[in-house]
N, C-alpha and C. Protein backbone atom coordinates (compact mmCIF):
# COMPACT_ATOMS: atom_id res chain seq x y z
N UNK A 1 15.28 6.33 -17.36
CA UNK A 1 15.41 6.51 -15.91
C UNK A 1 14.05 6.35 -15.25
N UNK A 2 13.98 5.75 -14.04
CA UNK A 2 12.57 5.29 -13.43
C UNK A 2 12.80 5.95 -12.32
N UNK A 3 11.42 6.73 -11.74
CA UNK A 3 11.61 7.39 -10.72
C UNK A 3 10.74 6.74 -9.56
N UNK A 4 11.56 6.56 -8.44
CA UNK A 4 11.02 5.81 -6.89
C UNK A 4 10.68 7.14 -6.21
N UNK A 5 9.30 6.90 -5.82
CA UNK A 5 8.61 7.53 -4.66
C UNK A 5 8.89 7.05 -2.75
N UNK A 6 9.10 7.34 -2.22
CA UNK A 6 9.50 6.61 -0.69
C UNK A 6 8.38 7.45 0.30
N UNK A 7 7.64 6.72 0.92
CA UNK A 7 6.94 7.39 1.41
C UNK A 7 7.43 6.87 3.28
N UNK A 8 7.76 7.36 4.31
CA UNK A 8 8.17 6.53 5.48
C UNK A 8 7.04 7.84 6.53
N UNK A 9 5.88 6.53 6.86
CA UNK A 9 5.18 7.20 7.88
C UNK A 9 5.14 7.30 9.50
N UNK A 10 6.45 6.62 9.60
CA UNK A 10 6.84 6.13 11.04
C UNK A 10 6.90 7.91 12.41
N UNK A 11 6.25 7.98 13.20
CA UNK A 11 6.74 8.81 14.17
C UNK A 11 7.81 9.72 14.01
N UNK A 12 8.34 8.31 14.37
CA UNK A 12 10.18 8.13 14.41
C UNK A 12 10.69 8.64 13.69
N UNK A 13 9.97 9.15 12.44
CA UNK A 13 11.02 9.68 11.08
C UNK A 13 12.29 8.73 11.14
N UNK A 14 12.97 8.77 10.50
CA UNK A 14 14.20 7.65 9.81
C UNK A 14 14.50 7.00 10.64
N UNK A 15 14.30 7.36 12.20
CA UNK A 15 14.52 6.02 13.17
C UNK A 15 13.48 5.06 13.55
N UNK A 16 12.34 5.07 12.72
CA UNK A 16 11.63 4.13 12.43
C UNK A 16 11.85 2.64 12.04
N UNK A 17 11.28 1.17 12.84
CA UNK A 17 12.12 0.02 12.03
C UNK A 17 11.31 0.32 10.80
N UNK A 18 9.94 0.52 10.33
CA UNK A 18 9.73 0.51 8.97
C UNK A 18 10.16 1.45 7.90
N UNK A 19 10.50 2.92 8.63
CA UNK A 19 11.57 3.58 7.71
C UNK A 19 12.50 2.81 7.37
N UNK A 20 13.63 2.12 8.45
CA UNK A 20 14.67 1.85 8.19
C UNK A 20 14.62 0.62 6.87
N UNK A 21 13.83 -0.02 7.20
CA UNK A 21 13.29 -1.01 6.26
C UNK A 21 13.12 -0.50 4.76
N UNK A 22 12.23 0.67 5.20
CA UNK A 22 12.12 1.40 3.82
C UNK A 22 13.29 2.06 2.37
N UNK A 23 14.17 2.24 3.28
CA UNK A 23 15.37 2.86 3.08
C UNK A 23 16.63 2.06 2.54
N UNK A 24 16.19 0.80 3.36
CA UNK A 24 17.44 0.18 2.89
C UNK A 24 17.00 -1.02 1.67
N UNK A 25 15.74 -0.54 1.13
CA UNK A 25 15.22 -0.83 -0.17
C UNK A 25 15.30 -0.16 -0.99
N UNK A 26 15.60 1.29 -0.32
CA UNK A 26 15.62 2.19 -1.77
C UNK A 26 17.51 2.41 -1.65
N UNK A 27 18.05 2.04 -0.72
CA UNK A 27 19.64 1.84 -0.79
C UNK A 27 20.12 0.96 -1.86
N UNK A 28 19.22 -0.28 -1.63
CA UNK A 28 19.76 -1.33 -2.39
C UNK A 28 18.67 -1.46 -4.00
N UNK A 29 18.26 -0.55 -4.21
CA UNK A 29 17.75 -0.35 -5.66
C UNK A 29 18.48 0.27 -6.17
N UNK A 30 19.32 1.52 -5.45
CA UNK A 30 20.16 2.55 -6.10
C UNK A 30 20.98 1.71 -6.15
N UNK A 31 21.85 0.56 -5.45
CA UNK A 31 22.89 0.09 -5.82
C UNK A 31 22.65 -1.20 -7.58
N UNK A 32 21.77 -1.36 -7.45
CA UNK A 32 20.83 -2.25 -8.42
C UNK A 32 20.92 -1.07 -9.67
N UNK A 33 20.68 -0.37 -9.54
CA UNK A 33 20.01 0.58 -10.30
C UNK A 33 20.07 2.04 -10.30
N UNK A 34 21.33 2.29 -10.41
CA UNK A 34 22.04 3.64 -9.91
C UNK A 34 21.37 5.16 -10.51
N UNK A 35 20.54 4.83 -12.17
CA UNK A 35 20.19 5.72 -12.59
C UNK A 35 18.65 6.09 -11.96
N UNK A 36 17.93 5.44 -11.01
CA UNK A 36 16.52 5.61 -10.32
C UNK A 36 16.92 7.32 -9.58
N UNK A 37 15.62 7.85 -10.15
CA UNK A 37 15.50 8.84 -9.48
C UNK A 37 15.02 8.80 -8.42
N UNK A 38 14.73 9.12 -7.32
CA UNK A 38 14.36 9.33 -5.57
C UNK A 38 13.69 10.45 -5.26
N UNK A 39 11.95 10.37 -4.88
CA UNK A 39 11.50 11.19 -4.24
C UNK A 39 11.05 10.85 -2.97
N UNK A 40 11.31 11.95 -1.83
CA UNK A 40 11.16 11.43 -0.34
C UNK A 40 10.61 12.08 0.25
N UNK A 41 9.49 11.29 0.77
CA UNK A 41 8.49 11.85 1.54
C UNK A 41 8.31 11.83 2.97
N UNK A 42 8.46 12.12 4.29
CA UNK A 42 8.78 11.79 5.58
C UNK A 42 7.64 12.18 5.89
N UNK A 43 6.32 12.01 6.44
CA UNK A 43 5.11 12.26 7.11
C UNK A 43 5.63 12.85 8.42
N UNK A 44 6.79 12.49 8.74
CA UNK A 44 6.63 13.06 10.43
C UNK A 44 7.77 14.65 10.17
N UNK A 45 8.31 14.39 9.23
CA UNK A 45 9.19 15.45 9.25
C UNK A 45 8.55 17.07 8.62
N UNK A 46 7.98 16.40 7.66
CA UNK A 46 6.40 16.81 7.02
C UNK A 46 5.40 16.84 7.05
N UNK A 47 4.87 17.02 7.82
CA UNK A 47 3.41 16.50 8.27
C UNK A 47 2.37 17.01 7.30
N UNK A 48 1.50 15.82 6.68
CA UNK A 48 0.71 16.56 5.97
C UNK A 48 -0.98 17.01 6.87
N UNK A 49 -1.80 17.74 7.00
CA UNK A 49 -2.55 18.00 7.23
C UNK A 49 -3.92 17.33 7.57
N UNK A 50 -3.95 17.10 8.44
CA UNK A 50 -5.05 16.14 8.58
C UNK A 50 -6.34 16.85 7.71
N UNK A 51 -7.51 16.41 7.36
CA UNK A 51 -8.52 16.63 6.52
C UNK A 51 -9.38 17.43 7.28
N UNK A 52 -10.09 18.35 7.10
CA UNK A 52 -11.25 19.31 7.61
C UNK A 52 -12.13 19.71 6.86
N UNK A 53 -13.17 19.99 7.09
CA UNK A 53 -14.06 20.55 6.48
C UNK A 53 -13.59 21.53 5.28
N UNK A 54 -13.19 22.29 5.80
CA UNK A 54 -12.20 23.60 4.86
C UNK A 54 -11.37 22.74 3.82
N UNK A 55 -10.83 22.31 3.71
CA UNK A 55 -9.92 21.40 3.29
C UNK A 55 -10.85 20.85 1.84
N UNK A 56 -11.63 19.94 2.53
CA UNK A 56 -12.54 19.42 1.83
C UNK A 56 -13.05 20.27 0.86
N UNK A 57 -13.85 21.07 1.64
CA UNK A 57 -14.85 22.36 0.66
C UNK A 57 -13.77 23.01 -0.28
N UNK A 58 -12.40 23.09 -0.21
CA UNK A 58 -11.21 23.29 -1.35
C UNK A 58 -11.43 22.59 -2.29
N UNK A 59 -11.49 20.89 -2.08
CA UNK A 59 -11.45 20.45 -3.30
C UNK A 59 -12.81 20.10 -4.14
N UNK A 60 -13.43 20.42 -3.38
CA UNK A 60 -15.26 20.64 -4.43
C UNK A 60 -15.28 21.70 -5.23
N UNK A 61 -14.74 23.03 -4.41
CA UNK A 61 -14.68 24.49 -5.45
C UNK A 61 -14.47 24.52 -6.66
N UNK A 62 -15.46 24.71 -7.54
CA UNK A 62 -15.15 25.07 -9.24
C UNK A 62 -13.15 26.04 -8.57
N UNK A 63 -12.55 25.84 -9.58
CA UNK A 63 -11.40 26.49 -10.16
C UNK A 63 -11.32 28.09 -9.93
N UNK A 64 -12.40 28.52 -10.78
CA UNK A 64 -12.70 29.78 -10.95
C UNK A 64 -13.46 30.87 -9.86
N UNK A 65 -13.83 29.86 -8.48
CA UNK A 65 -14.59 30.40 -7.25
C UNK A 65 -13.73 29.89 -6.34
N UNK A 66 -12.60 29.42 -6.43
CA UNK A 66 -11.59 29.43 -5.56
C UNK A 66 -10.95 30.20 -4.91
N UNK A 67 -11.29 31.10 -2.96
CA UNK A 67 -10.69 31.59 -2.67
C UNK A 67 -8.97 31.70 -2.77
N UNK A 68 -8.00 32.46 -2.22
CA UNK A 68 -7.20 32.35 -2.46
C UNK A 68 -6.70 30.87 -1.39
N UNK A 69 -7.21 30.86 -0.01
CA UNK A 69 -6.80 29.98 0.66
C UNK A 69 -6.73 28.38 0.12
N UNK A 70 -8.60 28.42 -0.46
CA UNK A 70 -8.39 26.66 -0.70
C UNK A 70 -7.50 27.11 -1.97
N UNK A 71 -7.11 28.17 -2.76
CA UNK A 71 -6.38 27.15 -4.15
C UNK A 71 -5.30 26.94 -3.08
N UNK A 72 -4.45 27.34 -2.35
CA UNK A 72 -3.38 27.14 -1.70
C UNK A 72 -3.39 25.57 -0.78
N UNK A 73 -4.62 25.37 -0.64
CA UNK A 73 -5.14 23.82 -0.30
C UNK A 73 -5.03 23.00 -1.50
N UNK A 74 -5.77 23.33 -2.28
CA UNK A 74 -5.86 22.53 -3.72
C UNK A 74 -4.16 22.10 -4.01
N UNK A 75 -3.41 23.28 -3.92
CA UNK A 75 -2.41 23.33 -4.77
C UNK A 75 -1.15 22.48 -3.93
N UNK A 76 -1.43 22.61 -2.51
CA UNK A 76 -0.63 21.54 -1.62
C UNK A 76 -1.18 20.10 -2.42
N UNK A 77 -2.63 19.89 -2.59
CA UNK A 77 -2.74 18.47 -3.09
C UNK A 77 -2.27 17.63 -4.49
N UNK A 78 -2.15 18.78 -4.85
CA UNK A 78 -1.54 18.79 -6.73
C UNK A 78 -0.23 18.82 -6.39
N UNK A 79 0.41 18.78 -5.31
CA UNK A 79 2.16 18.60 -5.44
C UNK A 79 2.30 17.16 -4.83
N UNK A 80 1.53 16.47 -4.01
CA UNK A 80 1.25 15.40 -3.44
C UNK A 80 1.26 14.21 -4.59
N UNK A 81 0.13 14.96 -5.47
CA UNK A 81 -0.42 13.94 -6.61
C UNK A 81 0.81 13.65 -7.56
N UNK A 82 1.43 15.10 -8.48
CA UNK A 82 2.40 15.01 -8.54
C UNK A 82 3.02 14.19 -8.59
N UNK A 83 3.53 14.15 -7.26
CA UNK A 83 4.90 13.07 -7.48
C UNK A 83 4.95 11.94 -7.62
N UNK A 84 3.50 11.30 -6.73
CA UNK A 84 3.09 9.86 -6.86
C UNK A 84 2.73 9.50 -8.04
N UNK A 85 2.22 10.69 -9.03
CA UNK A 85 2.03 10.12 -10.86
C UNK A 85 3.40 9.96 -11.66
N UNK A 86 4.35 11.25 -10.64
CA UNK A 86 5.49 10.63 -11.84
C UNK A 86 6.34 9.29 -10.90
N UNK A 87 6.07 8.82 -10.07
CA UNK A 87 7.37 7.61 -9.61
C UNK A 87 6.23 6.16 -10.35
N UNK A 88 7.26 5.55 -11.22
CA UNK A 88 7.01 4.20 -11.77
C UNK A 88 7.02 3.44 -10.11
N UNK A 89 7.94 3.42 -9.44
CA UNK A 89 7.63 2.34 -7.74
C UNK A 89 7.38 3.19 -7.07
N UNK A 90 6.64 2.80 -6.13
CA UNK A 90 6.00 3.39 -4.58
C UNK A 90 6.54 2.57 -3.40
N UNK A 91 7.30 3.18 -2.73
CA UNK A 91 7.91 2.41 -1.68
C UNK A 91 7.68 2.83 -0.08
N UNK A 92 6.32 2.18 0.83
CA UNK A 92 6.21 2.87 2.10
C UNK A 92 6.70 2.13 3.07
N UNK A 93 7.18 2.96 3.78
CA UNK A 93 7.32 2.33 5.46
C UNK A 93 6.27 2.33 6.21
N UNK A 94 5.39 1.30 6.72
CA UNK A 94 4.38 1.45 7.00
C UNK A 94 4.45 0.78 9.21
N UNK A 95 4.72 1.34 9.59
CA UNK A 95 4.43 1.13 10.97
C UNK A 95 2.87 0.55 11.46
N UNK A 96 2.68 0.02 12.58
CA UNK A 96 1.66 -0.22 13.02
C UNK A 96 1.06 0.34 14.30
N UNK A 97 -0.13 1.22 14.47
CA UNK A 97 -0.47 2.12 15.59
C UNK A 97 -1.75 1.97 15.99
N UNK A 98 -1.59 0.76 16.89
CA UNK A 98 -2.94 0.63 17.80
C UNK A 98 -3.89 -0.35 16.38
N UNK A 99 -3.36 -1.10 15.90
CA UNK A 99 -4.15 -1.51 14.82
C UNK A 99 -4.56 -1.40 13.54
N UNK A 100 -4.15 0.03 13.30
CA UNK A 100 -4.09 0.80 12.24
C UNK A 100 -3.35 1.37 11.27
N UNK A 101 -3.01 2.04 10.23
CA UNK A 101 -1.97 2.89 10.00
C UNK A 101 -1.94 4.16 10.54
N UNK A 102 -1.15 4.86 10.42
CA UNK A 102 -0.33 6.38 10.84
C UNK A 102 -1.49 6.97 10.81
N UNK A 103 -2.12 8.03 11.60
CA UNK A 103 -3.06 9.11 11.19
C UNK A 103 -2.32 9.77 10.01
N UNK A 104 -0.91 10.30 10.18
CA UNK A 104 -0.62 11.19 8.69
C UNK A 104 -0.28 10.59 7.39
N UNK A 105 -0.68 9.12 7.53
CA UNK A 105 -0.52 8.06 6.28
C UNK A 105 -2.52 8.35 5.68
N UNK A 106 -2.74 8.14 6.91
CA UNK A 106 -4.19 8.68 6.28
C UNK A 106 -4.64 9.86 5.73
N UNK A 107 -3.84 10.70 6.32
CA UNK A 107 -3.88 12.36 5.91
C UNK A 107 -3.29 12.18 4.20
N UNK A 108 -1.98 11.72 4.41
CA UNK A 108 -1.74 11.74 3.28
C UNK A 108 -2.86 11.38 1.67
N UNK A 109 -3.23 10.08 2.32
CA UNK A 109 -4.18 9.25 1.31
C UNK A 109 -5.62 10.20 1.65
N UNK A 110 -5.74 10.95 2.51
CA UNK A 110 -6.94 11.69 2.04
C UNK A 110 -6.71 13.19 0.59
N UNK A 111 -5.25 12.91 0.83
CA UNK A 111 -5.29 14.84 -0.14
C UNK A 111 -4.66 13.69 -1.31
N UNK A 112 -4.11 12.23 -1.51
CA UNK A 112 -4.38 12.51 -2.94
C UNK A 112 -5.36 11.24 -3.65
N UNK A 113 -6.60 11.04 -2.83
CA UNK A 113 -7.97 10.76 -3.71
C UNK A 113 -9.06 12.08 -3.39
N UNK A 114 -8.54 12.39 -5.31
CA UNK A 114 -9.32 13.57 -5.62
C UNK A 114 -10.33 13.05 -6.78
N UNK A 115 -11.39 13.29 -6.74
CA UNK A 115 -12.37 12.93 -8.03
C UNK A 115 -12.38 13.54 -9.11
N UNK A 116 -11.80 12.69 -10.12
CA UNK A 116 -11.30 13.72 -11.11
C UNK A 116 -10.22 14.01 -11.79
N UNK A 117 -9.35 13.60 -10.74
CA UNK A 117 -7.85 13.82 -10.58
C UNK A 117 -7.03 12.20 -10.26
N UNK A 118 -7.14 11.29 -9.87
CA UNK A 118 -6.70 10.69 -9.21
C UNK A 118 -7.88 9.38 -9.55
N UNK A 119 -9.10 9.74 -9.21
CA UNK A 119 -10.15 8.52 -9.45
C UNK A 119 -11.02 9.23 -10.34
N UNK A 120 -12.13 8.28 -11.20
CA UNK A 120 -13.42 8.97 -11.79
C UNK A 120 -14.45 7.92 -11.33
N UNK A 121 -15.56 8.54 -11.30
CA UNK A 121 -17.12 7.44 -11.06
C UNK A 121 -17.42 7.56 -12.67
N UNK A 122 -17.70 6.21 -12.97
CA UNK A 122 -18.12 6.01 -14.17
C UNK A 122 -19.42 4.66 -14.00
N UNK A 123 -20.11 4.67 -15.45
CA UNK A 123 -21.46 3.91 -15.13
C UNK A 123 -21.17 2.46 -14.05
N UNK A 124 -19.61 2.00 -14.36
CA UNK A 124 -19.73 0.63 -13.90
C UNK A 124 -18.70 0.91 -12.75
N UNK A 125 -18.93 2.31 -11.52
CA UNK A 125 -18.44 2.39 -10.74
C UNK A 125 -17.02 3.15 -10.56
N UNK A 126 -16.57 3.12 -9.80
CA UNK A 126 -15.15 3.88 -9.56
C UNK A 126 -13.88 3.38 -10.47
N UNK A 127 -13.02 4.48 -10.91
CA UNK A 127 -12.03 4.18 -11.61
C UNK A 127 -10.92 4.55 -11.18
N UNK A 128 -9.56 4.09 -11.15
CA UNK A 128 -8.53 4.68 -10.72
C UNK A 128 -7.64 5.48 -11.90
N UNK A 129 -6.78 6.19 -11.60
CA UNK A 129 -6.59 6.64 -12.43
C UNK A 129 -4.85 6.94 -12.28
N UNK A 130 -4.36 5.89 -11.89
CA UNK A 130 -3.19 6.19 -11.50
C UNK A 130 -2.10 4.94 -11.65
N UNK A 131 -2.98 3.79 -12.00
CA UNK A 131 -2.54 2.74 -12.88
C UNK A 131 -1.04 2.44 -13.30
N UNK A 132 -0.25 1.45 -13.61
CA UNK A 132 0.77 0.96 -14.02
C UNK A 132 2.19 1.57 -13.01
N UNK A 133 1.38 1.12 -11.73
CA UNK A 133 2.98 1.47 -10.55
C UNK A 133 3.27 0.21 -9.76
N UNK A 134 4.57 0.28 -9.48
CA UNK A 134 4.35 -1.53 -8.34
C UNK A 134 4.75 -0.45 -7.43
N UNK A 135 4.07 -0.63 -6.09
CA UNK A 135 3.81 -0.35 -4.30
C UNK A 135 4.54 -1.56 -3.54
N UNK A 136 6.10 -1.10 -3.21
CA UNK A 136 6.30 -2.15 -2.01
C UNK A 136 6.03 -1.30 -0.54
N UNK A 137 5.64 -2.26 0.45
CA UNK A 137 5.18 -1.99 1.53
C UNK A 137 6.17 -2.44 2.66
N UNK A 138 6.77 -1.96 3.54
CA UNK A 138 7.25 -2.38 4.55
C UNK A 138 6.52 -2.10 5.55
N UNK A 139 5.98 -3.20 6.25
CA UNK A 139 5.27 -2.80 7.42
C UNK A 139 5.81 -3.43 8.60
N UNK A 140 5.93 -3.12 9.80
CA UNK A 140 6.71 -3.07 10.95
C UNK A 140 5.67 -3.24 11.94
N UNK A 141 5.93 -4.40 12.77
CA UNK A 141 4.57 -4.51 13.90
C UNK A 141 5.32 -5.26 15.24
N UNK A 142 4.83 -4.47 16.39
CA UNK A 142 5.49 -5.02 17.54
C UNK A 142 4.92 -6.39 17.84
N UNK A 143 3.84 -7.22 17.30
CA UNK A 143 3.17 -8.18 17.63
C UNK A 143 2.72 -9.15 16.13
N UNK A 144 2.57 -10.01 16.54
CA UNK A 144 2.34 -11.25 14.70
C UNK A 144 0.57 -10.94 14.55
N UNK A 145 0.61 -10.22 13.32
CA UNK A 145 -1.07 -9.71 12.65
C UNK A 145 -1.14 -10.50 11.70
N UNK A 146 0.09 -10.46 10.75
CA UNK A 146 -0.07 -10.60 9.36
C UNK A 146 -1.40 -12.14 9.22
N UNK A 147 -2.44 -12.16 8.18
CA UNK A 147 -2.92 -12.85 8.19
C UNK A 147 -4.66 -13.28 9.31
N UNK A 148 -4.30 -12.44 10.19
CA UNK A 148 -5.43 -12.58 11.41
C UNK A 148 -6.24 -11.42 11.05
N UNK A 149 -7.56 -11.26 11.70
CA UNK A 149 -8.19 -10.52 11.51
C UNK A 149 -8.25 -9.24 12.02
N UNK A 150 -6.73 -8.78 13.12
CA UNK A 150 -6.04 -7.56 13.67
C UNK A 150 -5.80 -7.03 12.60
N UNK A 151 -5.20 -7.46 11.73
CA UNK A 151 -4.48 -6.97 10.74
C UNK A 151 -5.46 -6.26 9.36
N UNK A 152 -5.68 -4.55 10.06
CA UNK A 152 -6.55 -4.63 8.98
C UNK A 152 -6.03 -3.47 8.32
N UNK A 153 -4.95 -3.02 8.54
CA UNK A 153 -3.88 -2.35 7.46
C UNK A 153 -3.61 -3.16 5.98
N UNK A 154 -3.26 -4.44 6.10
CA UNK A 154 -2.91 -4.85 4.75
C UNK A 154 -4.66 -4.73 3.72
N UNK A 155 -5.83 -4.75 4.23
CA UNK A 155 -6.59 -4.14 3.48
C UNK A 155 -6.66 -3.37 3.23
N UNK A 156 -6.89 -2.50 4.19
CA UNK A 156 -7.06 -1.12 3.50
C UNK A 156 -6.37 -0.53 2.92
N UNK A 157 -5.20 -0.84 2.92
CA UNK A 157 -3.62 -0.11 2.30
C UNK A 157 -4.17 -0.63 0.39
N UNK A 158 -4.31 -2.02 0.25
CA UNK A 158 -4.41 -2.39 -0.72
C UNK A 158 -6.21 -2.23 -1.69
N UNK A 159 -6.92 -1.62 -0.60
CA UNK A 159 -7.91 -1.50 -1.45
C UNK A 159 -8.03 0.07 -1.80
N UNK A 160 -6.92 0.74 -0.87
CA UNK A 160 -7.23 2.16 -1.14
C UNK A 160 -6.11 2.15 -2.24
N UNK A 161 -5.29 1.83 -2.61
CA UNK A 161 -4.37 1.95 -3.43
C UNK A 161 -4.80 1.49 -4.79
N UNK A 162 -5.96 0.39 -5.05
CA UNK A 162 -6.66 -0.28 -5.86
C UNK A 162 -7.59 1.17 -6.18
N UNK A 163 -8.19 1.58 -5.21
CA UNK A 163 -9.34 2.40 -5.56
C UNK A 163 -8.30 3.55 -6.14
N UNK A 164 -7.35 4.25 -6.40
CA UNK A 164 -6.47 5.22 -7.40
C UNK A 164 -6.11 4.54 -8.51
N UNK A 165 -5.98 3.07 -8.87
CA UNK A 165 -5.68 2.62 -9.93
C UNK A 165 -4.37 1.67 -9.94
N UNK A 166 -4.21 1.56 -8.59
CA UNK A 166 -2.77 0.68 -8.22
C UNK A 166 -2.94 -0.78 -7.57
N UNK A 167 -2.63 -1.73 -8.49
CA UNK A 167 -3.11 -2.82 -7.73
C UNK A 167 -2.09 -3.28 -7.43
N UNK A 168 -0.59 -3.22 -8.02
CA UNK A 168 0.30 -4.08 -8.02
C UNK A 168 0.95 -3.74 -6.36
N UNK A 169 0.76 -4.65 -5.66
CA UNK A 169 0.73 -4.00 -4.16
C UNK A 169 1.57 -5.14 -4.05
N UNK A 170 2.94 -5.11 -2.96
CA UNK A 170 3.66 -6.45 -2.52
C UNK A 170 4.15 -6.05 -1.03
N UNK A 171 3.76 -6.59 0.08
CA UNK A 171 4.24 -6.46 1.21
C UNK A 171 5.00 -7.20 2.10
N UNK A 172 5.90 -6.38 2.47
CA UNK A 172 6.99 -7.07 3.51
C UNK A 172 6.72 -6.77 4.78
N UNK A 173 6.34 -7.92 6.11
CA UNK A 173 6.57 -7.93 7.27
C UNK A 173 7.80 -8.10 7.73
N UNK A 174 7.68 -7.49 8.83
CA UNK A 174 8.38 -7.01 10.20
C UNK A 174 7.58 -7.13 11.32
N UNK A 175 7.54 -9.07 11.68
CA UNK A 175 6.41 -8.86 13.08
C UNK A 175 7.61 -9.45 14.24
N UNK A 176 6.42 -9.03 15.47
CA UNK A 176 7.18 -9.33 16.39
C UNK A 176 8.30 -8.77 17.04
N UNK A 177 8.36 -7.94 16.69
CA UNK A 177 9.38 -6.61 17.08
C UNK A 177 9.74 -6.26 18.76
N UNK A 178 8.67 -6.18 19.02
CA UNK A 178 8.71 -6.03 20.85
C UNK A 178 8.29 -7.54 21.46
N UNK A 179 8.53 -8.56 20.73
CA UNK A 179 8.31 -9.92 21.55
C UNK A 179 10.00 -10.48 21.77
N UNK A 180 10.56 -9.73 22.16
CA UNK A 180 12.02 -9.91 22.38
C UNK A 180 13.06 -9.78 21.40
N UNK A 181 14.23 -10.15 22.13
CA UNK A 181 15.44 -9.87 21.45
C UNK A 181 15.42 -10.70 19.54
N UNK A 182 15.18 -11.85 20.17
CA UNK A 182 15.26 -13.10 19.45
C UNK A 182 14.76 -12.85 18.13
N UNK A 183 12.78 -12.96 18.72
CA UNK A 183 12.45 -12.53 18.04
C UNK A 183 12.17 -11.00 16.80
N UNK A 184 12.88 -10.38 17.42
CA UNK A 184 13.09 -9.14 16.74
C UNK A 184 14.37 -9.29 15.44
N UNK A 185 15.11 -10.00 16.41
CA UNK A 185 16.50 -10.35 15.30
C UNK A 185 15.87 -11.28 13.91
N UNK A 186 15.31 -12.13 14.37
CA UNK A 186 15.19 -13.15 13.49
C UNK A 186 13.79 -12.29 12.47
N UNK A 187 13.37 -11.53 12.91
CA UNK A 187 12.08 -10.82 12.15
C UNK A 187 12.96 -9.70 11.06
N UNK A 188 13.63 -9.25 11.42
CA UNK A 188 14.61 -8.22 10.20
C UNK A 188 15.47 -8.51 9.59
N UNK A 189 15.60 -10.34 10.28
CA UNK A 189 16.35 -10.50 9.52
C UNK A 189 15.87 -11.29 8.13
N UNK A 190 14.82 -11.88 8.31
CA UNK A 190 14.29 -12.22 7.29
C UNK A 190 13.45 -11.18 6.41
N UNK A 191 13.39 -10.19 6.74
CA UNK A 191 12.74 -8.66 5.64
C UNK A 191 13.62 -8.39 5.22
N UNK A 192 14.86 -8.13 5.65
CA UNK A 192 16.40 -7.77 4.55
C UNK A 192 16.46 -8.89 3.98
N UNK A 193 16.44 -9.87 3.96
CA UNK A 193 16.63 -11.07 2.67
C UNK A 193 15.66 -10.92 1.57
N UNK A 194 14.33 -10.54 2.12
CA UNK A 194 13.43 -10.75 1.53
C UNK A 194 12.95 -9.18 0.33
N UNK A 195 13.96 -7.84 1.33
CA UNK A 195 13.71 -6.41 0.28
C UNK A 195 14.92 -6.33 -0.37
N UNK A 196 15.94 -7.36 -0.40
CA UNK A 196 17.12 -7.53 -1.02
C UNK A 196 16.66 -8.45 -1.87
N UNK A 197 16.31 -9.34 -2.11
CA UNK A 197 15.72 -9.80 -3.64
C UNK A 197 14.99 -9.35 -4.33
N UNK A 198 14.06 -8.58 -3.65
CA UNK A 198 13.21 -7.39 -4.18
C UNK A 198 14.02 -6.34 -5.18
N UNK A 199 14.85 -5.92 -4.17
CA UNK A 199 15.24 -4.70 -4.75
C UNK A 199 16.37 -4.98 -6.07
N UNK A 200 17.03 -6.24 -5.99
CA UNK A 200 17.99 -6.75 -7.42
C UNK A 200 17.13 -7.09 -8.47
């Protein structure tokens, strides 16, 4: 049995187009693949914590000088890590905001690169440590990035995911969303063709 991670960082929670996107990849895997286990993560329904100082100074603390608060910090990040070590696929809904991804997509990716845990520095630089997962991406954009130099989500998504040990990264657009009817139709409709071969 292979277990799918779903991560959907949209506002919107499930009425997100890149949730929805997201979802109806992990619909049509379960129909593919009925025995996949499902873990679900909603950033908006859940919000994870944006990063602070405090936060931070949690995960530097030796173990053993750990107030009670940061282990309770620490220990939110160890359920995070968790799950993303046990799902063989990673599946996000990735929206687009002002150019960027989600602040709580970032929150997220700040609590689980931990040093140590997640990555190591070694003589010939950073290591990931989280290795042998495929990451599909649905990303959802009211305007055409993919490819231009707006578009600077598909880097960073893929170098921060590289820097934990995940390279196998594959992304599906959704552009053009608010450039009309037309174009909106004809934009989802070619990402369901395209997370339906995916997902068989």
């Amino acid at each position: 049995m292979s277990t799918l991670l779903k991560i959907n960082a949209s506002l919107f929670s499930s009425q997100g187009q890149s949730s929805q996107l997201a979802d109806r990849f992990v619909a049509a895997r379960l129909a593919a693949h009925p025995d996949t286990r499902v873990i679900s993560r909603d950033l908006a329904a859940e919000a994870v914590p944006h990063l602070d100082a405090a936060r931070f100074l949690s995960f530097l603390a030796k173990p053993e000088e750990r107030s009670a608060e940061q282990q309770a910090v620490v220990s939110f990040s160890d359920a995070l890590i968790a799950e993303i070590r046990e799902a063989d696929e990673v599946v996000i809904g990735l929206p687009m905001y002002n150019f960027g991804i989600p602040s709580t997509l970032k929150a997220y990716f700040d609590h689980i690169a931990r040093a140590g845990v997640t990555f190591r520095y070694t003589a010939n630089g950073p290591e990931g440590l989280l290795g042998g997962k495929k990451v599909h991406v649905f990303a959802a954009r009211g305007g055409l990035y993919a490819g231009t130099p707006k578009d600077s989500q598909t880097t960073y998504v893929r170098d921060f995911l590289g820097f934990i040990g995940i390279t196998d990264v594959e992304f599906v657009y959704a552009e053009g969303l608010n450039m009309g009817e037309d174009s909106k139709s004809a934009a989802l409709s070619a990402a369901h063709r395209q997370l339906e071969q995916l997902a068989a």
